[in-house]
Structures are given as structure tokens and as C-alpha cells.
PDB file of N, CA and C in Angstrom:
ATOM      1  N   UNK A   1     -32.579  95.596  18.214  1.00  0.00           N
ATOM      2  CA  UNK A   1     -33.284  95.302  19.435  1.00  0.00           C
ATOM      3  C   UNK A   1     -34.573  94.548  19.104  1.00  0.00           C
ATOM      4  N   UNK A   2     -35.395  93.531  20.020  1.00  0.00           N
ATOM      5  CA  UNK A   2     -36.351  92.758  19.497  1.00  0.00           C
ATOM      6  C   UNK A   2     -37.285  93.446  20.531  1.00  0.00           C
ATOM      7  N   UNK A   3     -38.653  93.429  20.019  1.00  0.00           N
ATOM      8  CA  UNK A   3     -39.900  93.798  20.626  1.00  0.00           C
ATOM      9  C   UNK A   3     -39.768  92.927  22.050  1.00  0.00           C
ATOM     10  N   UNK A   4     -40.031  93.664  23.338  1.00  0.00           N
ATOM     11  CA  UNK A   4     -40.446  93.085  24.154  1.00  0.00           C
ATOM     12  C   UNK A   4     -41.580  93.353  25.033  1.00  0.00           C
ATOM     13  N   UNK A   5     -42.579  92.798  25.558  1.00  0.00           N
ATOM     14  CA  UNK A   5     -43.515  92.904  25.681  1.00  0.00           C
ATOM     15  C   UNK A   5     -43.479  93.628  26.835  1.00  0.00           C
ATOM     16  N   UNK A   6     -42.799  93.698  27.692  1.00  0.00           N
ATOM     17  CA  UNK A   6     -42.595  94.272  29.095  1.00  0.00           C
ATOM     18  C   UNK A   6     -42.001  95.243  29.300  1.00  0.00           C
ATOM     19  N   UNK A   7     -41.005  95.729  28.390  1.00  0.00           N
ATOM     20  CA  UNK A   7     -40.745  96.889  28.028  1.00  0.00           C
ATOM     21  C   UNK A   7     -41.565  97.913  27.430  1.00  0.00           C
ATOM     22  N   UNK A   8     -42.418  97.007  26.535  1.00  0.00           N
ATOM     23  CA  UNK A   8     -43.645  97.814  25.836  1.00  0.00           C
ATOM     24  C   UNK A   8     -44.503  98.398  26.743  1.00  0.00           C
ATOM     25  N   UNK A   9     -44.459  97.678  28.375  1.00  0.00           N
ATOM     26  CA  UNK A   9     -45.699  97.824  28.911  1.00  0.00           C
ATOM     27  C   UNK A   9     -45.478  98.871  30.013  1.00  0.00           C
ATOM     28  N   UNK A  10     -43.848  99.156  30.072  1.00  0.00           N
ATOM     29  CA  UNK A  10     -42.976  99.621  30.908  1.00  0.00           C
ATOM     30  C   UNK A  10     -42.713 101.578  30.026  1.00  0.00           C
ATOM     31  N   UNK A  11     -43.229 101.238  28.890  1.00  0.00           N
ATOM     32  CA  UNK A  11     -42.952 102.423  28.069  1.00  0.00           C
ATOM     33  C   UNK A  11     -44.411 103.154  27.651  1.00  0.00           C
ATOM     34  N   UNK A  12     -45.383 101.970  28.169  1.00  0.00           N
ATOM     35  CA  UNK A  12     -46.865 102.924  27.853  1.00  0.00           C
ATOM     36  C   UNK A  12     -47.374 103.591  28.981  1.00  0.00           C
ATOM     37  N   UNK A  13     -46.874 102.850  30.219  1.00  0.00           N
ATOM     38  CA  UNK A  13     -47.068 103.545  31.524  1.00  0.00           C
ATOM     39  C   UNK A  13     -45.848 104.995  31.695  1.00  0.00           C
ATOM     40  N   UNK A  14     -44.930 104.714  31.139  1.00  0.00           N
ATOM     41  CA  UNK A  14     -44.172 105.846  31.265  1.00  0.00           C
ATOM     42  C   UNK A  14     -44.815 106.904  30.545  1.00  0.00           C
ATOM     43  N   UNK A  15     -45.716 106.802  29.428  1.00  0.00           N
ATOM     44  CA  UNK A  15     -46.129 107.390  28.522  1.00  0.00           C
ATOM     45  C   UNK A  15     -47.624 108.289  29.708  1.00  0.00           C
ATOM     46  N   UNK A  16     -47.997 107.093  30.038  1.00  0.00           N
ATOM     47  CA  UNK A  16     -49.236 107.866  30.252  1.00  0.00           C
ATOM     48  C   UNK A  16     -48.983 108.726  31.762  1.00  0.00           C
ATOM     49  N   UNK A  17     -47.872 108.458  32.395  1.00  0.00           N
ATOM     50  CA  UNK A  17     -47.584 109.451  33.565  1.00  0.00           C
ATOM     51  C   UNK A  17     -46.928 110.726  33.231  1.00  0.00           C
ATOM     52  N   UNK A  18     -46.665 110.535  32.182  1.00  0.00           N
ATOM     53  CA  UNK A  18     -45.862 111.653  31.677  1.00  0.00           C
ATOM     54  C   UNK A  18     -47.033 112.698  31.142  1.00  0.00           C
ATOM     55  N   UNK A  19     -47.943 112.073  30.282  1.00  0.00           N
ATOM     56  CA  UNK A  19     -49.341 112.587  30.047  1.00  0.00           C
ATOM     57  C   UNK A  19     -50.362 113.504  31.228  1.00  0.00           C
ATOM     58  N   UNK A  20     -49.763 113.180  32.637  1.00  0.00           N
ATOM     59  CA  UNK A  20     -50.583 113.240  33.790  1.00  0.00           C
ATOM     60  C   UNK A  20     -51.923 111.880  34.219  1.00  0.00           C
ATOM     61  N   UNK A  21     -51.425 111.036  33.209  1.00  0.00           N
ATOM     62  CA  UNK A  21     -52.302 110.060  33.933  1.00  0.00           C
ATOM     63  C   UNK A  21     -51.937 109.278  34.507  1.00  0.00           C
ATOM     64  N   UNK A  22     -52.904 108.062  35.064  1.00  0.00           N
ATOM     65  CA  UNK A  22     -52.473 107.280  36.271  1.00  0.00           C
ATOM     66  C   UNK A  22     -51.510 105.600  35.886  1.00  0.00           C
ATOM     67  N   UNK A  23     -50.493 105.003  35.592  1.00  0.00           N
ATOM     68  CA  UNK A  23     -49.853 104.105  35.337  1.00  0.00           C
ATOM     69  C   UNK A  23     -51.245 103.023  36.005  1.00  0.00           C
ATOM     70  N   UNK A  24     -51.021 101.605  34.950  1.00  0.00           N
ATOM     71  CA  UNK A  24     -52.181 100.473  35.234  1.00  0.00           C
ATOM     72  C   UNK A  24     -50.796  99.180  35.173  1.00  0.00           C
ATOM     73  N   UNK A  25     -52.089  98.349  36.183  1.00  0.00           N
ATOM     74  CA  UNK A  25     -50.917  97.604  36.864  1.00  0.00           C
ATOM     75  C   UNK A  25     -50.415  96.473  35.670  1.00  0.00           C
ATOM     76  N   UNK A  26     -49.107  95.899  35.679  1.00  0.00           N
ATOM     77  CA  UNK A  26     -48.388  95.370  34.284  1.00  0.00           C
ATOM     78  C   UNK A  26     -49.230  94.643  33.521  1.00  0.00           C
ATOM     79  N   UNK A  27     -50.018  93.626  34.274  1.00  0.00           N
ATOM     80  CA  UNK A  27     -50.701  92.423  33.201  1.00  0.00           C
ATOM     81  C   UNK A  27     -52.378  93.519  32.831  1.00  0.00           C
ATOM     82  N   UNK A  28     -52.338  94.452  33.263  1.00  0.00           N
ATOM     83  CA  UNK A  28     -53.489  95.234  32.450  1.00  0.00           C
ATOM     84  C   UNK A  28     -53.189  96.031  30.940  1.00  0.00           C
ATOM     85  N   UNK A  29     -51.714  96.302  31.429  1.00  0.00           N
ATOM     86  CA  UNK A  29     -51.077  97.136  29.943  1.00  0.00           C
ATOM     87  C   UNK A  29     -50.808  95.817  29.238  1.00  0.00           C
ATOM     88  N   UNK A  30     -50.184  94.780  29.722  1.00  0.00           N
ATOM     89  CA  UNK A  30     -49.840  93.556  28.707  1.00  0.00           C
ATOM     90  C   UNK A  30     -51.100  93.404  27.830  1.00  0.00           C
ATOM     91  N   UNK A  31     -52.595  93.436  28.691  1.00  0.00           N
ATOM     92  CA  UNK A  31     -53.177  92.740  27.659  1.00  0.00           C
ATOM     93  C   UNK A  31     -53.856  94.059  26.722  1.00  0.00           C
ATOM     94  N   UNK A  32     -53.412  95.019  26.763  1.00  0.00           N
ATOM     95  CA  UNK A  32     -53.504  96.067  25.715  1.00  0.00           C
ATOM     96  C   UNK A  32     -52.581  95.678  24.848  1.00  0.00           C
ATOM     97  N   UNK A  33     -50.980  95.510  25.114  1.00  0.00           N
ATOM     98  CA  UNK A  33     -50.358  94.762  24.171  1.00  0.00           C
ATOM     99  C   UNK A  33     -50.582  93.742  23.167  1.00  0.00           C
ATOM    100  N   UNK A  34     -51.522  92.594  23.988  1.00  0.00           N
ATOM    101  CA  UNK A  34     -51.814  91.638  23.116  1.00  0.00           C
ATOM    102  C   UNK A  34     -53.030  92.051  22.100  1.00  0.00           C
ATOM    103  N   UNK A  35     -53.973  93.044  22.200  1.00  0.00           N
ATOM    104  CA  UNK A  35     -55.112  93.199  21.941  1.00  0.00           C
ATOM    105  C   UNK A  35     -54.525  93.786  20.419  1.00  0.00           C
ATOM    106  N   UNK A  36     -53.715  94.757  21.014  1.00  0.00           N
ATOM    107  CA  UNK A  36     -53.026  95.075  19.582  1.00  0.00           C
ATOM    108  C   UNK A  36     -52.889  94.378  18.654  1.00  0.00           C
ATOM    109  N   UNK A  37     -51.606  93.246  19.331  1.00  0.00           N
ATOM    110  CA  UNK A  37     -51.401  92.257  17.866  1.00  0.00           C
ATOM    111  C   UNK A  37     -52.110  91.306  17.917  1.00  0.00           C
ATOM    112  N   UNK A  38     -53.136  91.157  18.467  1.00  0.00           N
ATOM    113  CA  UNK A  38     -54.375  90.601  17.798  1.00  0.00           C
ATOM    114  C   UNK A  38     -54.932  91.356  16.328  1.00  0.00           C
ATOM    115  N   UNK A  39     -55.075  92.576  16.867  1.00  0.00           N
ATOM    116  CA  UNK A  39     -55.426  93.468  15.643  1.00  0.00           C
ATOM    117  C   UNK A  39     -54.376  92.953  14.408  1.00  0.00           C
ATOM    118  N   UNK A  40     -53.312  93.243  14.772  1.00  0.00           N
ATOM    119  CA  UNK A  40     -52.297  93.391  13.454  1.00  0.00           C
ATOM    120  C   UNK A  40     -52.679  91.689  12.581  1.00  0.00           C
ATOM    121  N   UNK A  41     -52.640  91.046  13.796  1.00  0.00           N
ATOM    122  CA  UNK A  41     -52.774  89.473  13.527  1.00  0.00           C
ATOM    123  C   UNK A  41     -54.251  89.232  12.286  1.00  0.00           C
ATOM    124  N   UNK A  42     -55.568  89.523  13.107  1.00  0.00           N
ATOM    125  CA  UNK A  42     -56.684  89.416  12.343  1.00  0.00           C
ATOM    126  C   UNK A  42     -56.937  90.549  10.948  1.00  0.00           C
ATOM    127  N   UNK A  43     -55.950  91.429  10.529  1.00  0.00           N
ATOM    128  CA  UNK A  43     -56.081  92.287   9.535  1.00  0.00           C
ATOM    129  C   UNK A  43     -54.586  92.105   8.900  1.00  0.00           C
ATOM    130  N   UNK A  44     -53.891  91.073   8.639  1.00  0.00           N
ATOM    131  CA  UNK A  44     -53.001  90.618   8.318  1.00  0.00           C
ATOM    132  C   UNK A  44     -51.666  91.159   8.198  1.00  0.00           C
ATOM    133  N   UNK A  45     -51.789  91.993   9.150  1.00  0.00           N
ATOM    134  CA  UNK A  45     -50.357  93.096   9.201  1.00  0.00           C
ATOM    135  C   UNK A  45     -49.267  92.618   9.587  1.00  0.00           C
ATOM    136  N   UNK A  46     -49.237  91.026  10.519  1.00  0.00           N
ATOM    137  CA  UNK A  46     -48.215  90.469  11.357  1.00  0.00           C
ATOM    138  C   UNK A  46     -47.298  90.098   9.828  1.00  0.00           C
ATOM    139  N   UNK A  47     -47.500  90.020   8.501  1.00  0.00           N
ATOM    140  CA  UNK A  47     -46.483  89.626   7.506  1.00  0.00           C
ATOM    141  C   UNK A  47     -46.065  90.404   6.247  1.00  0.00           C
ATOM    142  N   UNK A  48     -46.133  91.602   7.666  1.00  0.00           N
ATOM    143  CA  UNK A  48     -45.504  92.814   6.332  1.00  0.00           C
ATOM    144  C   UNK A  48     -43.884  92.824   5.865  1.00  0.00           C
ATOM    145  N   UNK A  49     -43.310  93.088   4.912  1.00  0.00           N
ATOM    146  CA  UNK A  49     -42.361  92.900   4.664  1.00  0.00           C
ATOM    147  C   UNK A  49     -41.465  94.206   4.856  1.00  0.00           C
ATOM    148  N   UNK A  50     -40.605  93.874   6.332  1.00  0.00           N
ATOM    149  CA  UNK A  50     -39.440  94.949   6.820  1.00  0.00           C
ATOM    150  C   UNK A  50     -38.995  95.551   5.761  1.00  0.00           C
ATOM    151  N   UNK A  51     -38.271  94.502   4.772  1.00  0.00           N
ATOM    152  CA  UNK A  51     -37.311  95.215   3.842  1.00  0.00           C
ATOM    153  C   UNK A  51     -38.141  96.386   3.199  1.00  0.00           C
ATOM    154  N   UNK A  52     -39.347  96.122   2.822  1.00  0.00           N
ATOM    155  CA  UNK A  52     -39.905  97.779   2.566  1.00  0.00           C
ATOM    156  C   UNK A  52     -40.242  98.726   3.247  1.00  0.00           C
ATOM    157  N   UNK A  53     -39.578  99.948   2.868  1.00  0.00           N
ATOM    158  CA  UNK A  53     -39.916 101.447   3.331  1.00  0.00           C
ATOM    159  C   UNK A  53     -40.985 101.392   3.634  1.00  0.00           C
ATOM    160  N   UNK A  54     -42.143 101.425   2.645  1.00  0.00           N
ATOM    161  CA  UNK A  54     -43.197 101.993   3.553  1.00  0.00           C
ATOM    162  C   UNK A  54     -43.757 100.952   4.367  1.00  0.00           C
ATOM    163  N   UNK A  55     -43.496  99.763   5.003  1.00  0.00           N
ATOM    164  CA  UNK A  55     -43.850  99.113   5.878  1.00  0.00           C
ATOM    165  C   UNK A  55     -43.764  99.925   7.238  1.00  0.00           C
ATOM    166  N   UNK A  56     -43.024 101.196   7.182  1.00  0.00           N
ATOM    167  CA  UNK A  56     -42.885 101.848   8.646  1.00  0.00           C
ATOM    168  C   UNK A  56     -44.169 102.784   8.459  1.00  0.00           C
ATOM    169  N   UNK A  57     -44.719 103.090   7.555  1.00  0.00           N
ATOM    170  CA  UNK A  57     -45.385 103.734   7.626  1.00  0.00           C
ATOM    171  C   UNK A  57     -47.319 103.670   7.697  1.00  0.00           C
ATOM    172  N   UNK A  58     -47.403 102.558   7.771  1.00  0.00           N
ATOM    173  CA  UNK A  58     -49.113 102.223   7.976  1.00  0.00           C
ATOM    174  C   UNK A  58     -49.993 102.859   9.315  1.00  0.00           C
ATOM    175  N   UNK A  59     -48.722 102.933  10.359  1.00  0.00           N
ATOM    176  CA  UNK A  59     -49.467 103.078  11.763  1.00  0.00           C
ATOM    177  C   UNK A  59     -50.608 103.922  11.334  1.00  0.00           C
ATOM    178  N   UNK A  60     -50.296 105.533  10.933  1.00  0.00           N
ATOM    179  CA  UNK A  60     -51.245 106.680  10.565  1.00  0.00           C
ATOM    180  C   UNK A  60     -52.313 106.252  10.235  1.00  0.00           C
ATOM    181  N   UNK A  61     -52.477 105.267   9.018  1.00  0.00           N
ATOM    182  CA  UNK A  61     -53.561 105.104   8.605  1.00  0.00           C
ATOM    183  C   UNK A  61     -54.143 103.944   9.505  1.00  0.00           C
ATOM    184  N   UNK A  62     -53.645 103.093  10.238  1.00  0.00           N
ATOM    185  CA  UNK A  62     -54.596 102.425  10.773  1.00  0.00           C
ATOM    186  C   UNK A  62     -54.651 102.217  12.200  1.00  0.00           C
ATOM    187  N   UNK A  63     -54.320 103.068  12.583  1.00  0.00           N
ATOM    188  CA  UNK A  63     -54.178 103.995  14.222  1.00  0.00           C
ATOM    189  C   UNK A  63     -55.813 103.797  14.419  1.00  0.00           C
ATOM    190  N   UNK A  64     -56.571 104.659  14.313  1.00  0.00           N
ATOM    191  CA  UNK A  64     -57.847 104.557  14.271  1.00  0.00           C
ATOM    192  C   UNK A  64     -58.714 103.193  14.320  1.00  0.00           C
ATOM    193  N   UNK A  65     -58.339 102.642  13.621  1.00  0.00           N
ATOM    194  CA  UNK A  65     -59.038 101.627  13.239  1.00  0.00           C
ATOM    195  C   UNK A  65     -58.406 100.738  14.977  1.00  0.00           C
ATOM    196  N   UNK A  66     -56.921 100.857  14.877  1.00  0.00           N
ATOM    197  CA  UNK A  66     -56.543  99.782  16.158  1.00  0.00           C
ATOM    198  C   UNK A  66     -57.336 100.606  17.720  1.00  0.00           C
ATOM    199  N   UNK A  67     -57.397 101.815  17.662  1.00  0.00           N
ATOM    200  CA  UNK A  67     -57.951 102.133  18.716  1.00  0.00           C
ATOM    201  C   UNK A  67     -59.612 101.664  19.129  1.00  0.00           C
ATOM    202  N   UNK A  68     -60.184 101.869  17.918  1.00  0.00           N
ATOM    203  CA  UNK A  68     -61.474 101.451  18.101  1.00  0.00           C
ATOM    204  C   UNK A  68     -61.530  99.845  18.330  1.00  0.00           C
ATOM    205  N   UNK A  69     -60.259  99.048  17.720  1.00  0.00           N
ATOM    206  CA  UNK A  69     -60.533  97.468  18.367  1.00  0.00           C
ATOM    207  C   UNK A  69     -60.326  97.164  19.528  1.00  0.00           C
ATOM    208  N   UNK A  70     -59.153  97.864  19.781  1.00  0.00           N
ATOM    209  CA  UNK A  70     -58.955  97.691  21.747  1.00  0.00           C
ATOM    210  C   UNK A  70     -59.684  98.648  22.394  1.00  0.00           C
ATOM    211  N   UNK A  71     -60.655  99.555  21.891  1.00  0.00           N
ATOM    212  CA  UNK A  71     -61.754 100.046  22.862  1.00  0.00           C
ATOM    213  C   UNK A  71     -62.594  98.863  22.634  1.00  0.00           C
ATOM    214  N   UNK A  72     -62.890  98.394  21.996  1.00  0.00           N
ATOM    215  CA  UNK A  72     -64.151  97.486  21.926  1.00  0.00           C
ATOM    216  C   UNK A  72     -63.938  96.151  22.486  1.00  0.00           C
ATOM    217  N   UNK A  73     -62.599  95.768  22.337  1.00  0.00           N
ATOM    218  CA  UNK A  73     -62.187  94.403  23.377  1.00  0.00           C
ATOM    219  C   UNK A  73     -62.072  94.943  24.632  1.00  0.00           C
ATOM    220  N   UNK A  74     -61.767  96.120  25.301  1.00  0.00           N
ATOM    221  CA  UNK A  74     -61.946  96.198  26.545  1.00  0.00           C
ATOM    222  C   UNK A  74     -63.030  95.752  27.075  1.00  0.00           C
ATOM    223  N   UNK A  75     -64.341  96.605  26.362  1.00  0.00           N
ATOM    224  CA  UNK A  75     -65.344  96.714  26.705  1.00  0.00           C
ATOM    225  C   UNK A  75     -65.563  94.724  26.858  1.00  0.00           C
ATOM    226  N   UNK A  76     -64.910  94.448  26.195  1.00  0.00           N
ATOM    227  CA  UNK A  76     -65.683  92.693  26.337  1.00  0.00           C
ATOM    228  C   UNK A  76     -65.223  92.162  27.744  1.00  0.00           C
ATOM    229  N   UNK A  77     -63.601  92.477  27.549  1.00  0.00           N
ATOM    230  CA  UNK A  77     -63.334  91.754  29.075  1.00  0.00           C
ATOM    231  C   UNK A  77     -63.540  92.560  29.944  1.00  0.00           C
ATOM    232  N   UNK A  78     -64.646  91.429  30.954  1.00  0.00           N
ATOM    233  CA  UNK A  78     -64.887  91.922  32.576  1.00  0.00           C
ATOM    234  C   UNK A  78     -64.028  92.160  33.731  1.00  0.00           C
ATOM    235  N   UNK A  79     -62.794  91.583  33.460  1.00  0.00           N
ATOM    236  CA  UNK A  79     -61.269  91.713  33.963  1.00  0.00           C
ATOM    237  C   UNK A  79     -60.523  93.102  34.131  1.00  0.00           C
ATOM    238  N   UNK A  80     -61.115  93.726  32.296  1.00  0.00           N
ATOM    239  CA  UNK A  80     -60.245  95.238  32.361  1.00  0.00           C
ATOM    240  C   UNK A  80     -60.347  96.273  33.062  1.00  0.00           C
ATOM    241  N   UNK A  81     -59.356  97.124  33.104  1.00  0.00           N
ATOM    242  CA  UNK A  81     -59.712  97.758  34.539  1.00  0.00           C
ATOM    243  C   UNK A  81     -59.216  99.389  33.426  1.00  0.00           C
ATOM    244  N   UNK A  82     -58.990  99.505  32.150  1.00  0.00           N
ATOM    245  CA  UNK A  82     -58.288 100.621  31.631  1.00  0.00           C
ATOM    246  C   UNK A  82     -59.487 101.780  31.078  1.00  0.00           C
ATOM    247  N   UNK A  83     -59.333 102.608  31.537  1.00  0.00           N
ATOM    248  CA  UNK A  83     -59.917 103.731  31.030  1.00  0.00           C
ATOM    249  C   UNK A  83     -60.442 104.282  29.369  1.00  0.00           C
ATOM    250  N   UNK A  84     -61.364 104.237  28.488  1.00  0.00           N
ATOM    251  CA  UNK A  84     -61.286 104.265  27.629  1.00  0.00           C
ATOM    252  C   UNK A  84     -60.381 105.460  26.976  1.00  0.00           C
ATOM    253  N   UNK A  85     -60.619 106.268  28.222  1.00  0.00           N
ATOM    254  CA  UNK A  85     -59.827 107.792  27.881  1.00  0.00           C
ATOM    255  C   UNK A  85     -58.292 107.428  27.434  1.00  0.00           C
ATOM    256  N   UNK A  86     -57.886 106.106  28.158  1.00  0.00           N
ATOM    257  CA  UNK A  86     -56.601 105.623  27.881  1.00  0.00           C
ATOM    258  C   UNK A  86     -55.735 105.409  26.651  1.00  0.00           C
ATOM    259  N   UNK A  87     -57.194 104.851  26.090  1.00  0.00           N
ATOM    260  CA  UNK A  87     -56.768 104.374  24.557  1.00  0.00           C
ATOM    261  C   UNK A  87     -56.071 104.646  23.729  1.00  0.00           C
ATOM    262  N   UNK A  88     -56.383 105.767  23.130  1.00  0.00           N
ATOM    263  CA  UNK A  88     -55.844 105.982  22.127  1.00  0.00           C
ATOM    264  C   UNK A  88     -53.978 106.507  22.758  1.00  0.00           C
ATOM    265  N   UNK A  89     -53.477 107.032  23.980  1.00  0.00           N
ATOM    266  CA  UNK A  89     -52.819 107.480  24.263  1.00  0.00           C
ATOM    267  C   UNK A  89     -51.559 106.317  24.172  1.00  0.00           C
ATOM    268  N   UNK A  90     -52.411 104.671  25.091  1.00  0.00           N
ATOM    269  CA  UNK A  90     -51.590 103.674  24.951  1.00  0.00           C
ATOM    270  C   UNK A  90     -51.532 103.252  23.430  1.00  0.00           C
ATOM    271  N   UNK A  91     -52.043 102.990  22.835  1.00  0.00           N
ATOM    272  CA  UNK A  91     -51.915 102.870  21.123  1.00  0.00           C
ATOM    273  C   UNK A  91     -50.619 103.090  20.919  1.00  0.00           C
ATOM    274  N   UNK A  92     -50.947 104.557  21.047  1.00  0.00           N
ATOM    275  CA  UNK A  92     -49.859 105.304  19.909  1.00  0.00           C
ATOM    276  C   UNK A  92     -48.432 105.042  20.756  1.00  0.00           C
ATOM    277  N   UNK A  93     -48.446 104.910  21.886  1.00  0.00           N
ATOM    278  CA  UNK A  93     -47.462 104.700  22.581  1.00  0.00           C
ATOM    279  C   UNK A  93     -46.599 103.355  22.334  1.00  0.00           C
ATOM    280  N   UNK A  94     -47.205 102.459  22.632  1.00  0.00           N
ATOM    281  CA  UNK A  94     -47.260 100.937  21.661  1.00  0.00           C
ATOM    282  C   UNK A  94     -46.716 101.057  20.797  1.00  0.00           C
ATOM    283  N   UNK A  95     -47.153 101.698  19.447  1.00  0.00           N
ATOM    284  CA  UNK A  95     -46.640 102.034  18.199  1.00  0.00           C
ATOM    285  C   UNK A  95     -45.428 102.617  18.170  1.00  0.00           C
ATOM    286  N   UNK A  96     -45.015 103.529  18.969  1.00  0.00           N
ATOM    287  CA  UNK A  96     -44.057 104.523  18.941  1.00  0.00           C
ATOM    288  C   UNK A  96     -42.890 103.526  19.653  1.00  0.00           C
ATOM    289  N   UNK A  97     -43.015 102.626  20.887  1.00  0.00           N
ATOM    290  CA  UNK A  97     -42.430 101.800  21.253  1.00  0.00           C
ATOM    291  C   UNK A  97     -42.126 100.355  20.132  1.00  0.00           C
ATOM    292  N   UNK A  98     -42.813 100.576  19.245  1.00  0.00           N
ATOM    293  CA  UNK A  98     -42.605  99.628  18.206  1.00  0.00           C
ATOM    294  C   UNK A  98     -41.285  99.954  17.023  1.00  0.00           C
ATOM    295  N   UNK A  99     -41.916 101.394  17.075  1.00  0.00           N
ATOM    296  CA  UNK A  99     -41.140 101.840  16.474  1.00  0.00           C
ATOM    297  C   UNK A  99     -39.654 101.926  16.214  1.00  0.00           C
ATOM    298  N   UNK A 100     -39.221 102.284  17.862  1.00  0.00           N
ATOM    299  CA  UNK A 100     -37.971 102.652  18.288  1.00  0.00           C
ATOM    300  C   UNK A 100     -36.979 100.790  18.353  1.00  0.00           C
ATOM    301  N   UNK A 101     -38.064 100.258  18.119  1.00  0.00           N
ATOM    302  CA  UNK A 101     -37.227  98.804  18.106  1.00  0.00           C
ATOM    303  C   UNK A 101     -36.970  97.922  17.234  1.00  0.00           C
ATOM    304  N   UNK A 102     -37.850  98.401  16.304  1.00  0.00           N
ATOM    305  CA  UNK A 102     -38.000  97.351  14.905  1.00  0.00           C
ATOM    306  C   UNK A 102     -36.989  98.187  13.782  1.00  0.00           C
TER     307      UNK A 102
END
């Protein structure tokens, strides 16, 4: 199955209603999506190599680090409308939706 972005965005809102929180409207979760692989992009993660095992395994360690970049790009765009409380919940969700596809 290939990453899709709308599914991703379709699986973080499922995530966070399931959580008890409130679903954000599609192009607000998209650009949590992109913010991400911005991250992966500017810390050179977009050319990790599948064929290795532990390529599945980095999220843990740099979970943290991606949450604090898309808290801090929220904070830039005047557009966003997402809760910081959100964060880390859509992250991992993201990830976990990454997961199940790659």
C-alpha cells in the first residue's frame, strides 16, 4: 500500500475522536501532515533505506523531537487552527499510519 495523504488525515482524526477529542477540518490535519515530512525532509530521514530493519524503528527516538517541530510551526502559521494539546496525539498517529503502510 503507498502513503496517502488523505487517508493519513482521515486516520489522525479517527485517532483523535477516538481519544475524546474534537476531529479538525481536512486541510488543517493535511498541513500537520506536511509539517511532518518537512521534519523528516530537513533532518534527512526522507532517504532511509527500507531494506533495513531498523529503518522501522527511529520513530521512538525522534518522536519528540517531531512533536516539538510541528508545535513550533503551528505556532508560526496564523492560519492554524490545531490545539497544541493535539500534537503529540496527531504525531504518533501519523507515524502509526505510516506504519501500517510502508
Amino acid at each position: 500500500m503507498e502513503f496517502d495523504d488523505f487517508k493519513a488525515a482521515e486516520f489522525i482524526n479517527n485517532r483523535l475522536t477516538e481519544a475524546g477529542r474534537a476531529a479538525y477540518p481536512i486541510d488543517q490535519v493535511l498541513n500537520v501532515v506536511d509539517m511532518i515530512w518537512d521534519f523528516y525532509e530537513e533532518n534527512g530521514l526522507c532517504d532511509l533505506d527500507l531494506s533495513d530493519d531498523a529503518a522501522d524503528e527511529p520513530d521512538e527516538d525522534i518522536e519528540p523531537d517531531m512533536i516539538d517541530y510541528v508545535t513550533r510551526m503551528l505556532r508560526k502559521d496564523k492560519s492554524a487552527i490545531i490545539d497544541p494539546a493535539d500534537v503529540p496525539l496527531m504525531v504518533r498517529a501519523e507515524v502509526d499510519y505510516e506504519d501500517s503502510v510502508l
